[in-house]
N, C-alpha and C. Protein backbone atom coordinates (compact mmCIF):
# COMPACT_ATOMS: atom_id res chain seq x y z
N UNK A 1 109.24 113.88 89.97
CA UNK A 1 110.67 113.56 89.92
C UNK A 1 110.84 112.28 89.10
N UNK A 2 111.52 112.20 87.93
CA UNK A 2 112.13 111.22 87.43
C UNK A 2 112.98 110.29 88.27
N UNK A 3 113.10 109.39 88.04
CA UNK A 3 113.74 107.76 87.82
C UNK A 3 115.10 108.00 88.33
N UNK A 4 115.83 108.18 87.56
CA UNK A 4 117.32 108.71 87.87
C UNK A 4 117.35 109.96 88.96
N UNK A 5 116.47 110.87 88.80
CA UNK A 5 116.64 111.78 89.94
C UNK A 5 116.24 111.49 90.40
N UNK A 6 115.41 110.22 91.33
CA UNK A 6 114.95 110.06 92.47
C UNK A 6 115.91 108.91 93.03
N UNK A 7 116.43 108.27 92.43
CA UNK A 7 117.67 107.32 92.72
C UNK A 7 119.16 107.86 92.91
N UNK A 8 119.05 109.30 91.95
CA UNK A 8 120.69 109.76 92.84
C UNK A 8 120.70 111.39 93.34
N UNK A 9 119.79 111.81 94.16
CA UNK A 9 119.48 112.74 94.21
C UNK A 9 119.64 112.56 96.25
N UNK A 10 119.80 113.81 96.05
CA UNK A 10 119.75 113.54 98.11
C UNK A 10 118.34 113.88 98.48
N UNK A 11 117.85 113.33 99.24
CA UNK A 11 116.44 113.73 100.16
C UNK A 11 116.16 114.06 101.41
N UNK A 12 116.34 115.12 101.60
CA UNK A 12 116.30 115.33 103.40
C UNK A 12 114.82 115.29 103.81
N UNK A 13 114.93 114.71 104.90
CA UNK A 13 113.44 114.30 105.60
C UNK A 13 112.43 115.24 105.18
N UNK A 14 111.51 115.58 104.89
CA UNK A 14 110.35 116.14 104.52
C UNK A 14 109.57 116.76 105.92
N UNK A 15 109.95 115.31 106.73
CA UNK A 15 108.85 115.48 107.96
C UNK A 15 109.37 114.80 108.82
N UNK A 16 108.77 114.87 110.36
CA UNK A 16 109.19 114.55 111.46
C UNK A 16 108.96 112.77 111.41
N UNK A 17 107.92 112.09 110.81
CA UNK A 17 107.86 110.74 110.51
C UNK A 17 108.75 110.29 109.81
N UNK A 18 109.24 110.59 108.81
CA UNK A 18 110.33 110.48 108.33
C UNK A 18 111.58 109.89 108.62
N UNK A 19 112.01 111.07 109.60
CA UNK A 19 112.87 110.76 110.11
C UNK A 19 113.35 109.82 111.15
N UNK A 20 111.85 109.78 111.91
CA UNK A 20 111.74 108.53 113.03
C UNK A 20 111.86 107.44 112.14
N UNK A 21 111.45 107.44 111.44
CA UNK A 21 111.42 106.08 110.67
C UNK A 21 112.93 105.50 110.22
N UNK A 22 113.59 106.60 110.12
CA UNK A 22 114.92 106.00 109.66
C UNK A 22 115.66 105.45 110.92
N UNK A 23 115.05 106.11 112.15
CA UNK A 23 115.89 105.90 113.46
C UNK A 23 115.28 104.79 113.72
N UNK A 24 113.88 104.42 113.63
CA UNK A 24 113.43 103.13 113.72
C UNK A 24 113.97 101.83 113.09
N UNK A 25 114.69 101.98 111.94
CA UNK A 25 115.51 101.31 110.61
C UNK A 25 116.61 101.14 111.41
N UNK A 26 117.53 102.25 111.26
CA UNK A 26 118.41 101.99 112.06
C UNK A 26 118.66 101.05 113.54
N UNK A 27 117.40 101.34 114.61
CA UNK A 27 117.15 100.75 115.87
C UNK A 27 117.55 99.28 115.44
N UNK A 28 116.49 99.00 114.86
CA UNK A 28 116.16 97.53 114.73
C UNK A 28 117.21 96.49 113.74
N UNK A 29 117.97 97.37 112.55
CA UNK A 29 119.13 97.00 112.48
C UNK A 29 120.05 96.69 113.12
N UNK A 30 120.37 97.28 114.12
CA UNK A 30 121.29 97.61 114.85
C UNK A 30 121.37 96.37 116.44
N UNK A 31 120.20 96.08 116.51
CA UNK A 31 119.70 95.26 117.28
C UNK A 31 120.22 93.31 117.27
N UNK A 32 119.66 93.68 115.55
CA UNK A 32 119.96 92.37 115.19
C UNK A 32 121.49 91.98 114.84
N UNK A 33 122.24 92.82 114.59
CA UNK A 33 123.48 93.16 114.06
C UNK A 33 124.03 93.10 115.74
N UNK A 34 123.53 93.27 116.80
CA UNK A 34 124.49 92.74 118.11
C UNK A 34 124.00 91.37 118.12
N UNK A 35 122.95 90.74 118.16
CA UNK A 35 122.54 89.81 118.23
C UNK A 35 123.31 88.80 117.36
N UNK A 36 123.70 89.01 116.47
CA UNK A 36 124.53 88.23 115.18
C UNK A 36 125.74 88.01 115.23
N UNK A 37 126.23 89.36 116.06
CA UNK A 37 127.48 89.50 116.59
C UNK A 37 127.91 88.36 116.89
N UNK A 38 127.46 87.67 117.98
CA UNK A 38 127.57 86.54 118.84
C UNK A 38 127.85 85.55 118.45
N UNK A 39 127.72 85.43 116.96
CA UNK A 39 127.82 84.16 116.38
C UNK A 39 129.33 83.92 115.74
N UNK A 40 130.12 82.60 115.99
CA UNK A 40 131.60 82.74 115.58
C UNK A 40 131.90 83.50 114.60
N UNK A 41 133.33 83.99 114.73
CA UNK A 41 133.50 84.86 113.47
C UNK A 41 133.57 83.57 112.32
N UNK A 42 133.17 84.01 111.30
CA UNK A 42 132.58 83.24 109.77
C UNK A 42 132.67 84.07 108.46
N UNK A 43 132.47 83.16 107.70
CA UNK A 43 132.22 83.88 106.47
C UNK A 43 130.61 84.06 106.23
N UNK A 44 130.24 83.00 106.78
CA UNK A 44 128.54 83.20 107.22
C UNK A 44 128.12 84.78 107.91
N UNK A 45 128.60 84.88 109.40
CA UNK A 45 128.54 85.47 110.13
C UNK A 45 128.58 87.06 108.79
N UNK A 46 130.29 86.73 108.57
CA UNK A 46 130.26 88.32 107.86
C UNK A 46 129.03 88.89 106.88
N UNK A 47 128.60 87.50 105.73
CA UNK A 47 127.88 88.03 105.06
C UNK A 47 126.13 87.85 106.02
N UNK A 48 126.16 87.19 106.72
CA UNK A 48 124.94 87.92 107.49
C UNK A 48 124.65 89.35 107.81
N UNK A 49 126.24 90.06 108.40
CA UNK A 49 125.64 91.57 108.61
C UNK A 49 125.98 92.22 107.43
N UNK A 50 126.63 91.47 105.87
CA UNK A 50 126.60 92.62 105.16
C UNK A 50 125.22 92.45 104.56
N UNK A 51 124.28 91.22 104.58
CA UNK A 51 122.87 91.96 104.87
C UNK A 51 122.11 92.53 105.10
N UNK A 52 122.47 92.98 106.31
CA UNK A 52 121.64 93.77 107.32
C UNK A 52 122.05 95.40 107.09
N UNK A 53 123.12 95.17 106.66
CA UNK A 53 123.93 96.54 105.97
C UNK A 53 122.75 96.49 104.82
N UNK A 54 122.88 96.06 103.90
CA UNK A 54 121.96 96.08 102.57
C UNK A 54 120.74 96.23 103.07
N UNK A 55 119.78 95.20 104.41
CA UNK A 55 118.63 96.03 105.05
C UNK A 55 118.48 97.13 104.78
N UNK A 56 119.07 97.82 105.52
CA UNK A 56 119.56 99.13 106.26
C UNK A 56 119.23 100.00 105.16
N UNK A 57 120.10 100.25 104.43
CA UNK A 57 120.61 101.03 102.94
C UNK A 57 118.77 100.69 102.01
N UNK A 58 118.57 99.65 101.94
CA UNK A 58 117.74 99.73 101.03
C UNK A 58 116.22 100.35 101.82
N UNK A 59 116.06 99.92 102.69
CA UNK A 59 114.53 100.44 103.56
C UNK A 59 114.60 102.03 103.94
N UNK A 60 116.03 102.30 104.16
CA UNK A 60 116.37 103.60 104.42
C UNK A 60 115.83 104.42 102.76
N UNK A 61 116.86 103.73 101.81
CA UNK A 61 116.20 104.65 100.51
C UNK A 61 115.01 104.32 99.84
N UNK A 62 114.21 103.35 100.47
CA UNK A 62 112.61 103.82 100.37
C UNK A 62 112.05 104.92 101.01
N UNK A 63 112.27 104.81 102.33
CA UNK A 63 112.20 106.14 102.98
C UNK A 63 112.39 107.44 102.26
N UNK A 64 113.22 107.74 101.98
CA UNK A 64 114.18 108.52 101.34
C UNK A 64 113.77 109.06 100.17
N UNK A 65 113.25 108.13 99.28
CA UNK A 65 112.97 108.07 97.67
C UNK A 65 111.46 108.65 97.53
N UNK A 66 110.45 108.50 98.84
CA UNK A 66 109.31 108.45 98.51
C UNK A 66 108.90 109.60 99.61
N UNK A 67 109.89 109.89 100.95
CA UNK A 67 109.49 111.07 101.45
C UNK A 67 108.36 110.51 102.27
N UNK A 68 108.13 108.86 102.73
CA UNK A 68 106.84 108.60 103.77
C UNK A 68 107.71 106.98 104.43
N UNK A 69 107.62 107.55 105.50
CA UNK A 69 107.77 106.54 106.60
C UNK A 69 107.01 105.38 106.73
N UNK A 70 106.96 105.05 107.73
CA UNK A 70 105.82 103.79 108.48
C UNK A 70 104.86 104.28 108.49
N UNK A 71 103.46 103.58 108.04
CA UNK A 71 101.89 103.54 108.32
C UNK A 71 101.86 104.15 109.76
N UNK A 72 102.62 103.36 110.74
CA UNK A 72 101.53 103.22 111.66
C UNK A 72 102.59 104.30 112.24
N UNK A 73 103.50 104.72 112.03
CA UNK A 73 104.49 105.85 112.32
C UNK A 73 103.12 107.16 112.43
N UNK A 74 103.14 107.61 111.61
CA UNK A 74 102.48 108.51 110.69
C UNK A 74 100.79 108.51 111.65
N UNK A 75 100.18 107.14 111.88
CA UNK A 75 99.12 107.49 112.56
C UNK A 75 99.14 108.02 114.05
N UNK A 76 100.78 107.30 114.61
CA UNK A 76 100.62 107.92 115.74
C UNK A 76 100.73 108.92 116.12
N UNK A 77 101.86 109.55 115.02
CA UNK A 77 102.31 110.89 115.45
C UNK A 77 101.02 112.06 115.43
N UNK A 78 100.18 111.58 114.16
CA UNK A 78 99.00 112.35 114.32
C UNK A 78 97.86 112.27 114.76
N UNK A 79 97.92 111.18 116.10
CA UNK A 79 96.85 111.22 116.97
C UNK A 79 97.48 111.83 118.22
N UNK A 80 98.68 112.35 118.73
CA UNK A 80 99.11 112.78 119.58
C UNK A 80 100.24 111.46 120.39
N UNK A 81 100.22 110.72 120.00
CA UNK A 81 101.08 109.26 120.96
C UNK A 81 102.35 109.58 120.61
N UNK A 82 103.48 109.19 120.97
CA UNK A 82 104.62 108.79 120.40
C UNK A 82 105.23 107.65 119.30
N UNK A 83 105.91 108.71 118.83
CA UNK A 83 105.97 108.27 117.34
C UNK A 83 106.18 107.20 117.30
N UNK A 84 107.54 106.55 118.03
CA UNK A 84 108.07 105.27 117.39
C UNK A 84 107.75 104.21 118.73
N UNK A 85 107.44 102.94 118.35
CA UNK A 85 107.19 101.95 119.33
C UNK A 85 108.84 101.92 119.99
N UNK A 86 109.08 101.54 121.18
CA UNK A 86 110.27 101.56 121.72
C UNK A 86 110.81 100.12 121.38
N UNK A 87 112.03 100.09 121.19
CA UNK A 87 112.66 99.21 120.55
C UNK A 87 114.12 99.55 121.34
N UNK A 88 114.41 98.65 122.16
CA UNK A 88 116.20 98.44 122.74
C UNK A 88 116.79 98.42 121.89
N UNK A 89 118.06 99.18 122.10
CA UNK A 89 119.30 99.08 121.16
C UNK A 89 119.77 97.92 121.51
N UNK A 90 120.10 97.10 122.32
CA UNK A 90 120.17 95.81 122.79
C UNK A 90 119.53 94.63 122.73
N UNK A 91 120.50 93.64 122.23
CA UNK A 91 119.54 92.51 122.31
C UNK A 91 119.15 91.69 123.79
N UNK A 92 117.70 91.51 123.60
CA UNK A 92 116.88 90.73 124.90
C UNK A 92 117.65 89.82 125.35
N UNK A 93 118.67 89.80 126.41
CA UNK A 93 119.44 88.87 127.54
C UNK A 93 118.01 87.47 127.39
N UNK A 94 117.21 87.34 127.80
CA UNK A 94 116.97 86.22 128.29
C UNK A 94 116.11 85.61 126.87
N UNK A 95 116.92 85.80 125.57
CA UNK A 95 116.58 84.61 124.28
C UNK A 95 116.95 83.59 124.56
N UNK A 96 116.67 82.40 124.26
CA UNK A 96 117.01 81.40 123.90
C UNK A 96 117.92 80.81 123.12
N UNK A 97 119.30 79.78 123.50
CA UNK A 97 120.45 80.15 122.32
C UNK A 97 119.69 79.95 121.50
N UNK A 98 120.22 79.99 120.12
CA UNK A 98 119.60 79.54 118.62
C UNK A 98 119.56 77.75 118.87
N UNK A 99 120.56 77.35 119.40
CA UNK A 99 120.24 75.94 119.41
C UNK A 99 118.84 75.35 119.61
N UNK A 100 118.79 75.72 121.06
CA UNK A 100 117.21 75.56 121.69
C UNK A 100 115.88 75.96 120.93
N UNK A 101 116.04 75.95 119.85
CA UNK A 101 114.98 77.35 119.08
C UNK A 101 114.94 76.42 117.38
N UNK A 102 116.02 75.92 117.20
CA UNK A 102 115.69 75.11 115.85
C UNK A 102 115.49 74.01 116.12
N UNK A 103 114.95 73.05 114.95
CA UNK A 103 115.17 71.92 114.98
C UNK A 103 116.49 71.08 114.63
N UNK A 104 116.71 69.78 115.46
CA UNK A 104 117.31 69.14 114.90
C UNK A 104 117.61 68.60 113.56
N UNK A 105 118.82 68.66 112.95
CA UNK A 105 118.83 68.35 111.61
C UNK A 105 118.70 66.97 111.36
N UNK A 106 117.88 66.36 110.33
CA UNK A 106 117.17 65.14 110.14
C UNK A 106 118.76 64.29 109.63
């Protein structure tokens, strides 16, 4: 597949790794994107999740483009384990604010 057809072409999952992988993308997007939430509404704030949007979109069309998931996706599914490490749609209640977690500014 050429260049241009692999950049505007649709790709449906190939395989069952695949697809976990995008739900794994998604998971962990999605995670951080509540987590971020939290933070005053901003112009910061906004372009933080239109990051995570751009995450999203771009790891997804690697996926996508090349038809292979995660390494370690791929080994588990074919040793018999479950595919994707579990990952909460929620962010972990007992983080630390961000305050507590950086340093003071000099």
């Amino acid at each position: 597949m050429n260049d241009l057809a692999r950049r505007f072409s649709y790709h449906h999952p190939s395989n069952v790794t695949v697809a976990e992988s995008h739900d794994l993308v998604r998971t962990s997007i999605h995670q951080m994107a509540r987590i971020l939430s939290e933070l005053p509404e901003s112009r910061e704030r906004a372009l933080a999740m239109t990051k995570l949007e751009e995450a999203m979109f771009w790891a997804n069309a690697a996926i996508e483009r090349y038809q292979q998931g995660f390494p370690s996706l791929q080994a588990a599914t074919a040793h018999g384990h479950p595919a994707a490490p579990a990952v909460s749609p929620k962010p972990t209640p007992d983080l630390p604010p961000v305050a507590e977690t950086m340093p003071a500014p000099n």
